[in-house]
Structure formats: structure tokens, C-alpha cells
C-alpha atoms as a PDB file:
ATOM      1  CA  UNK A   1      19.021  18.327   0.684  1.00  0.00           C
ATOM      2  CA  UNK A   2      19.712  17.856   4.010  1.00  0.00           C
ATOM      3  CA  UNK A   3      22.013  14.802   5.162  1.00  0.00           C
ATOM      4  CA  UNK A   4      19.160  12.349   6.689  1.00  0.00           C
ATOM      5  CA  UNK A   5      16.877  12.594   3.967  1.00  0.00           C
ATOM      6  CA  UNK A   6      20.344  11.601   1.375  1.00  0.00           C
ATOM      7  CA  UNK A   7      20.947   8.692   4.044  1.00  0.00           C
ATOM      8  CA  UNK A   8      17.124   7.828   3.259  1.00  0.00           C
ATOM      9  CA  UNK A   9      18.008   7.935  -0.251  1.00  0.00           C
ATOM     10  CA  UNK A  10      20.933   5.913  -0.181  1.00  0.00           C
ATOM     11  CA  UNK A  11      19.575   3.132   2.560  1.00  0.00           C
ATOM     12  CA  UNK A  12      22.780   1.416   2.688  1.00  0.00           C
ATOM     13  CA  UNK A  13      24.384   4.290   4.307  1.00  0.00           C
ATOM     14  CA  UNK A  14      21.723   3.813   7.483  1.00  0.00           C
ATOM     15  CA  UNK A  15      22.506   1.378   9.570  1.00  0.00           C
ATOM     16  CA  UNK A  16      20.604  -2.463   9.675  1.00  0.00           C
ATOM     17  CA  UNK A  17      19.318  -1.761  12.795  1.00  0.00           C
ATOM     18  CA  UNK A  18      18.361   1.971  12.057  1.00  0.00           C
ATOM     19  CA  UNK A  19      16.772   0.348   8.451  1.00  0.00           C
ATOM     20  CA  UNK A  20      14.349  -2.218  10.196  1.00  0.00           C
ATOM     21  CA  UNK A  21      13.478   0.291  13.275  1.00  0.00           C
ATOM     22  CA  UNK A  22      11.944   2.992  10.439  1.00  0.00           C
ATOM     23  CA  UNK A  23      11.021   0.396   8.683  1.00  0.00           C
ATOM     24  CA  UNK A  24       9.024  -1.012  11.292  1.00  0.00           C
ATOM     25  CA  UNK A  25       7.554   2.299  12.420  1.00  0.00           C
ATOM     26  CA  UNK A  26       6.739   3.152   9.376  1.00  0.00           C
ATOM     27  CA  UNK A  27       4.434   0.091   8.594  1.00  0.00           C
ATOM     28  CA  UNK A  28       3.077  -0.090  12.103  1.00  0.00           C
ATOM     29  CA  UNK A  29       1.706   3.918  11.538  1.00  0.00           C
ATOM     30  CA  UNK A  30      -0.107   2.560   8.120  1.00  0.00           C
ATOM     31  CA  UNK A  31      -1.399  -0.669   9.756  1.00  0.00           C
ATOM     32  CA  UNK A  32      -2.723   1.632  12.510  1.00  0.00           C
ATOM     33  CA  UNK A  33      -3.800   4.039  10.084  1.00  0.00           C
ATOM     34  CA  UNK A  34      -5.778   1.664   8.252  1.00  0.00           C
ATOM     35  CA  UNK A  35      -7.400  -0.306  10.944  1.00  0.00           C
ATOM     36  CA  UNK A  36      -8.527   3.490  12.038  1.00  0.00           C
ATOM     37  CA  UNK A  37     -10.173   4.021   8.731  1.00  0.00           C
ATOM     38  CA  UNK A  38     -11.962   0.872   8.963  1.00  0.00           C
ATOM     39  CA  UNK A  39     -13.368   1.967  12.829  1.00  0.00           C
ATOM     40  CA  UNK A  40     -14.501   5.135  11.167  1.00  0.00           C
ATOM     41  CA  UNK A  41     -16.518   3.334   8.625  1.00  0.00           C
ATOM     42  CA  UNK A  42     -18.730   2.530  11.091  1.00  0.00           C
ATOM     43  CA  UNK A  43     -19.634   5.924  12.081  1.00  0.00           C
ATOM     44  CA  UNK A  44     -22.552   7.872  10.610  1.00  0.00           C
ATOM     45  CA  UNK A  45     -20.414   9.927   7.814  1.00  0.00           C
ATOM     46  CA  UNK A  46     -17.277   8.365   8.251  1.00  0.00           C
ATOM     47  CA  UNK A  47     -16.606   7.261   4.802  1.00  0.00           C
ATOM     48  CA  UNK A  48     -14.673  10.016   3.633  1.00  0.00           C
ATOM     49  CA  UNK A  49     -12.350   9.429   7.026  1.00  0.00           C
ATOM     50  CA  UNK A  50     -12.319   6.465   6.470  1.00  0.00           C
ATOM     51  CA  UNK A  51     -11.518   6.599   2.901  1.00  0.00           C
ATOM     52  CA  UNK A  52      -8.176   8.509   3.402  1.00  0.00           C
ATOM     53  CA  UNK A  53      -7.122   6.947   6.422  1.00  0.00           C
ATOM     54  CA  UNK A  54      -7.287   3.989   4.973  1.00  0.00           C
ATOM     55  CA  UNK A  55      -5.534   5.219   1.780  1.00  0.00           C
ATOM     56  CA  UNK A  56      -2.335   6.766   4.486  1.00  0.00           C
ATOM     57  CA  UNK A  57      -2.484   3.489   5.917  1.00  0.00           C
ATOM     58  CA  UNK A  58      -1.593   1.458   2.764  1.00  0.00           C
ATOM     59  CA  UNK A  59       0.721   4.349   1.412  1.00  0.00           C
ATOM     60  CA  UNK A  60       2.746   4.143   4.908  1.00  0.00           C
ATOM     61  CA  UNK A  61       3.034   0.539   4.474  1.00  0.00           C
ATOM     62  CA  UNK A  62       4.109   0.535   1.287  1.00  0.00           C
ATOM     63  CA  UNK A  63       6.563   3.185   1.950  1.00  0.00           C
ATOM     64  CA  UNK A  64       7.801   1.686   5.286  1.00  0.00           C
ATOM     65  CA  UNK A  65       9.544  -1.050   2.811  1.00  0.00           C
ATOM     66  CA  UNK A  66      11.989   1.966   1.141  1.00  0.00           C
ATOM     67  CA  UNK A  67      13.904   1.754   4.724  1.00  0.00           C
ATOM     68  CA  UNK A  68      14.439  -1.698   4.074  1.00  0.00           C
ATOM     69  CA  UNK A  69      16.064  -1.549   0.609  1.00  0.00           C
ATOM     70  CA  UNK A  70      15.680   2.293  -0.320  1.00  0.00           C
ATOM     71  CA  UNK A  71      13.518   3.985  -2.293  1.00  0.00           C
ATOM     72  CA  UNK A  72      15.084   3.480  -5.785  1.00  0.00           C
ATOM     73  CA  UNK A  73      15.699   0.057  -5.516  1.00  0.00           C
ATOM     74  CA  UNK A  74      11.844   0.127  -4.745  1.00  0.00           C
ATOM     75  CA  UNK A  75      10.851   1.784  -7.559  1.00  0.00           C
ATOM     76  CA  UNK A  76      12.727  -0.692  -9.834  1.00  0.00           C
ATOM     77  CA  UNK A  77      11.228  -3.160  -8.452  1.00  0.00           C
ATOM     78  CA  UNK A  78       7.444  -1.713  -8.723  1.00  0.00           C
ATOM     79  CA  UNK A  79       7.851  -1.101 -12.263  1.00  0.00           C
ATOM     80  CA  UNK A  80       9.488  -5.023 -12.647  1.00  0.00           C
ATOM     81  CA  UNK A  81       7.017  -6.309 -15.467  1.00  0.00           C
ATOM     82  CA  UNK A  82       6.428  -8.830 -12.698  1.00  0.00           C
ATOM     83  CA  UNK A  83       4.268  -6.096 -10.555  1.00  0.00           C
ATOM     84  CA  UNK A  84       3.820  -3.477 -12.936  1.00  0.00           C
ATOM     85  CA  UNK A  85      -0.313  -4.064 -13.549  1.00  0.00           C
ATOM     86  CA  UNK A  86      -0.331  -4.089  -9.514  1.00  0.00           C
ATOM     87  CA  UNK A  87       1.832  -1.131  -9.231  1.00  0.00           C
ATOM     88  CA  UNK A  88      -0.368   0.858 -11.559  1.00  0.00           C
ATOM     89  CA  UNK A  89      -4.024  -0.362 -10.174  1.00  0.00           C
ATOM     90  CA  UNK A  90      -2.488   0.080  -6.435  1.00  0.00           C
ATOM     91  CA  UNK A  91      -1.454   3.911  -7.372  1.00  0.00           C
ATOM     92  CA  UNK A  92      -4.445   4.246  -9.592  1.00  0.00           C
ATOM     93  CA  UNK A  93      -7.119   3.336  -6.465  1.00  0.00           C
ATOM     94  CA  UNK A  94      -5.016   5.622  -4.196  1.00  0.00           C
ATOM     95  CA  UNK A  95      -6.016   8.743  -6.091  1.00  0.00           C
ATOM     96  CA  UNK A  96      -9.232   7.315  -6.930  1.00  0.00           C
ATOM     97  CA  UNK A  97     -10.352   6.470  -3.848  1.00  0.00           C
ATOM     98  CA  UNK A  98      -9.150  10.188  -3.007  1.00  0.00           C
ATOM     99  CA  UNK A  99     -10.938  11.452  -5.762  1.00  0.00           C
ATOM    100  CA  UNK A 100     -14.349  10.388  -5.093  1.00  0.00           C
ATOM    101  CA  UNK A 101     -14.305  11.523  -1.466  1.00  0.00           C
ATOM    102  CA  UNK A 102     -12.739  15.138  -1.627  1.00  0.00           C
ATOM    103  CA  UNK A 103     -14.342  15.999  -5.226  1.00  0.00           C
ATOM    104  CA  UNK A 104     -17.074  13.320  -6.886  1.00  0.00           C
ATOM    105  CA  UNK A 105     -18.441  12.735  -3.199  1.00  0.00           C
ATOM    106  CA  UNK A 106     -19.430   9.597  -4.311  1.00  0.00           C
ATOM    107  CA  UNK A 107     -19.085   7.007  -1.221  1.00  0.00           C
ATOM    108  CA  UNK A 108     -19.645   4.146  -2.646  1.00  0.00           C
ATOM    109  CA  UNK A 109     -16.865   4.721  -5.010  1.00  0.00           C
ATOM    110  CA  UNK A 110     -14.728   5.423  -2.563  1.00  0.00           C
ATOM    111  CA  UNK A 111     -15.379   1.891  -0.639  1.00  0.00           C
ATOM    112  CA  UNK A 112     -15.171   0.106  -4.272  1.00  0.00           C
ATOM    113  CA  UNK A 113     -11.907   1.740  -4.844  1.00  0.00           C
ATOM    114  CA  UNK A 114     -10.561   1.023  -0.960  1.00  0.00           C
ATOM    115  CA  UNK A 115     -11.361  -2.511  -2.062  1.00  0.00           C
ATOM    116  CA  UNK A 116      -9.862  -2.747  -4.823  1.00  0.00           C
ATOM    117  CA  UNK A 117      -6.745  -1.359  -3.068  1.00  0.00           C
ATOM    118  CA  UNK A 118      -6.468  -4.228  -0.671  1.00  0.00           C
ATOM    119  CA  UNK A 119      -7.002  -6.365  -3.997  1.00  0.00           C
ATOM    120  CA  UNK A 120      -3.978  -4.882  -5.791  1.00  0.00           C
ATOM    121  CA  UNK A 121      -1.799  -4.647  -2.885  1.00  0.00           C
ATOM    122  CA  UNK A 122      -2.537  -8.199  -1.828  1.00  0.00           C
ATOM    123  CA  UNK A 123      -1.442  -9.133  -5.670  1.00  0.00           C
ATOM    124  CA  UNK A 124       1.474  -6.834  -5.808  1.00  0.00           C
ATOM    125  CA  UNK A 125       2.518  -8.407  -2.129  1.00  0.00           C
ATOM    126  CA  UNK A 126       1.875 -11.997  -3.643  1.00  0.00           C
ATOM    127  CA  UNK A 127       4.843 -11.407  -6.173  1.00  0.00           C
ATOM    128  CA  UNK A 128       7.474 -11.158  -3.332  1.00  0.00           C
ATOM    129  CA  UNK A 129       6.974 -14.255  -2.897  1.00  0.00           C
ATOM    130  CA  UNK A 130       7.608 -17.246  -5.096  1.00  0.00           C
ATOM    131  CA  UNK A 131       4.930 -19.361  -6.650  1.00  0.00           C
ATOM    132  CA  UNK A 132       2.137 -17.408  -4.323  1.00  0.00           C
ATOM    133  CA  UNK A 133       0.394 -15.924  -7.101  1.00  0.00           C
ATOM    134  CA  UNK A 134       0.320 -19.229  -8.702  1.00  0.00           C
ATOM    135  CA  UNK A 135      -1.354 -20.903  -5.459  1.00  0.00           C
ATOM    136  CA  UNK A 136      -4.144 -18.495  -5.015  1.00  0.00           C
ATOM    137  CA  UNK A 137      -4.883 -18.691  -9.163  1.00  0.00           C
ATOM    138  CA  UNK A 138      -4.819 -22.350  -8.654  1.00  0.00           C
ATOM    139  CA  UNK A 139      -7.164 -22.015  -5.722  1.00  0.00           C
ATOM    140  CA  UNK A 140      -9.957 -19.315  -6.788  1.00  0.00           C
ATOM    141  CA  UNK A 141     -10.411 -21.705 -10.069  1.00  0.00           C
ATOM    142  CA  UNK A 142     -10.341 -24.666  -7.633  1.00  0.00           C
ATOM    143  CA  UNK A 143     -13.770 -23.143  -6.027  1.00  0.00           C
ATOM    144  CA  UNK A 144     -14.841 -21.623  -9.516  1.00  0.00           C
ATOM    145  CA  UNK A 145     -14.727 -24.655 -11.199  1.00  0.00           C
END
């Protein structure tokens, strides 16, 4: 393994400001990847772009946050029982969404499952911070009920 990618491993031996510059790069290429995805959507066959473009995007994001506290830390904290149904619906609709562009060419699908992404990663972002999950249950059963 070469020395950079044991650094990655080991974020505390990269520097704060080397952390949040990677960091930031990394999430700006998956918001830019995303909003991509969602201009190809509006061109005549551009689901399947669209589709993993906008899958990269949210994978980049998600990743981007390993430079901030490295990726095992990361992991521990996807699998938390906390996030754990979010963690598993997030990586389930990334190869779904994957799966029913490149090999059940089924488009609709594909958008379902890209929706369901934003969904789970909106949840799974909600439980970084305290009492937000409780706020938007409280508020979907506010205009339910």
C-alpha cells in the first residue's frame, strides 16, 4: 500500500487543513455530480446518465466525510444501530438504482430507486444531528393528521 492511501486510512495522520480541503473536494465533485444527473434527466434518454451520475454524486458525498474522520471510524458509525436501516437502504438503492439501468433497463425503477436514495440519505444525514429525526416525525404526522 502506498503511503497516501495509509495516511487516508489513518486520517489523523493528514493534516486538519489537508482533512477538510479533500474533504471538501470530495463532496463538491458528488454535489456536482448529482446536480449533472439531474440536468441529464431532462434529455431524451438521459435516465440511465442520469441514474449513475446521480448515484457517483451521492457515493462522493458520502465518501468525502472519510477525510474528515477516516474511513473506519465511518464505517462504525454507519453500522451504529442508530443508522444502520439507513445505511443498508442507502447502499441497497445504490446498486439498485445501478441495476435497473445497466441490466433490468427498467427507467422508472431507476428514478424510484434515485428517490429513494435522497430519502435514505436525508434520514441517515438526520441522525448526525440531535433530535432532527424526531422534528421531521413530529412534523410529517403534524400534516398527516
Amino acid at each position: 500500500a502506498s503511503a497516501f492511501s495509509l495516511q487516508v486510512l489513518d486520517s489523523t495522520s493528514l493534516s486538519f487543513g489537508t482533512r477538510v480541503k479533500w474533504f471538501a473536494i470530495c463532496f463538491i465533485v458528488g454535489v456536482c455530480f448529482s446536480i449533472l444527473g439531474t440536468a441529464f434527466l431532462w434529455l431524451p434518454g438521459g435516465i440511465k446518465l442520469f441514474a449513475v451520475f446521480y448515484t457517483l454524486g451521492n457515493i462522493a458525498a458520502l465518501a468525502s466525510t472519510c477525510f474528515l474522520m477516516g474511513p473506519l471510524k465511518q464505517l462504525k458509525k454507519m453500522v451504529d444501530p442508530n443508522r444502520l436501516y439507513a445505511t443498508i437502504i442507502m447502499l441497497l438503492c445504490f446498486a439498485l438504482t445501478l441495476c435497473a439501468v445497466f441490466w433490468w433497463h427498467k427507467r422508472g425503477l431507476a428514478l424510484l430507486f434515485c428517490i429513494l436514495q435522497f430519502l435514505a440519505i436525508t434520514w441517515y444525514s438526520l441522525s448526525y444531528i440531535p433530535f432532527a429525526r424526531d422534528a421531521v416525525i413530529k412534523c410529517c404526522t403534524s400534516c398527516i393528521g
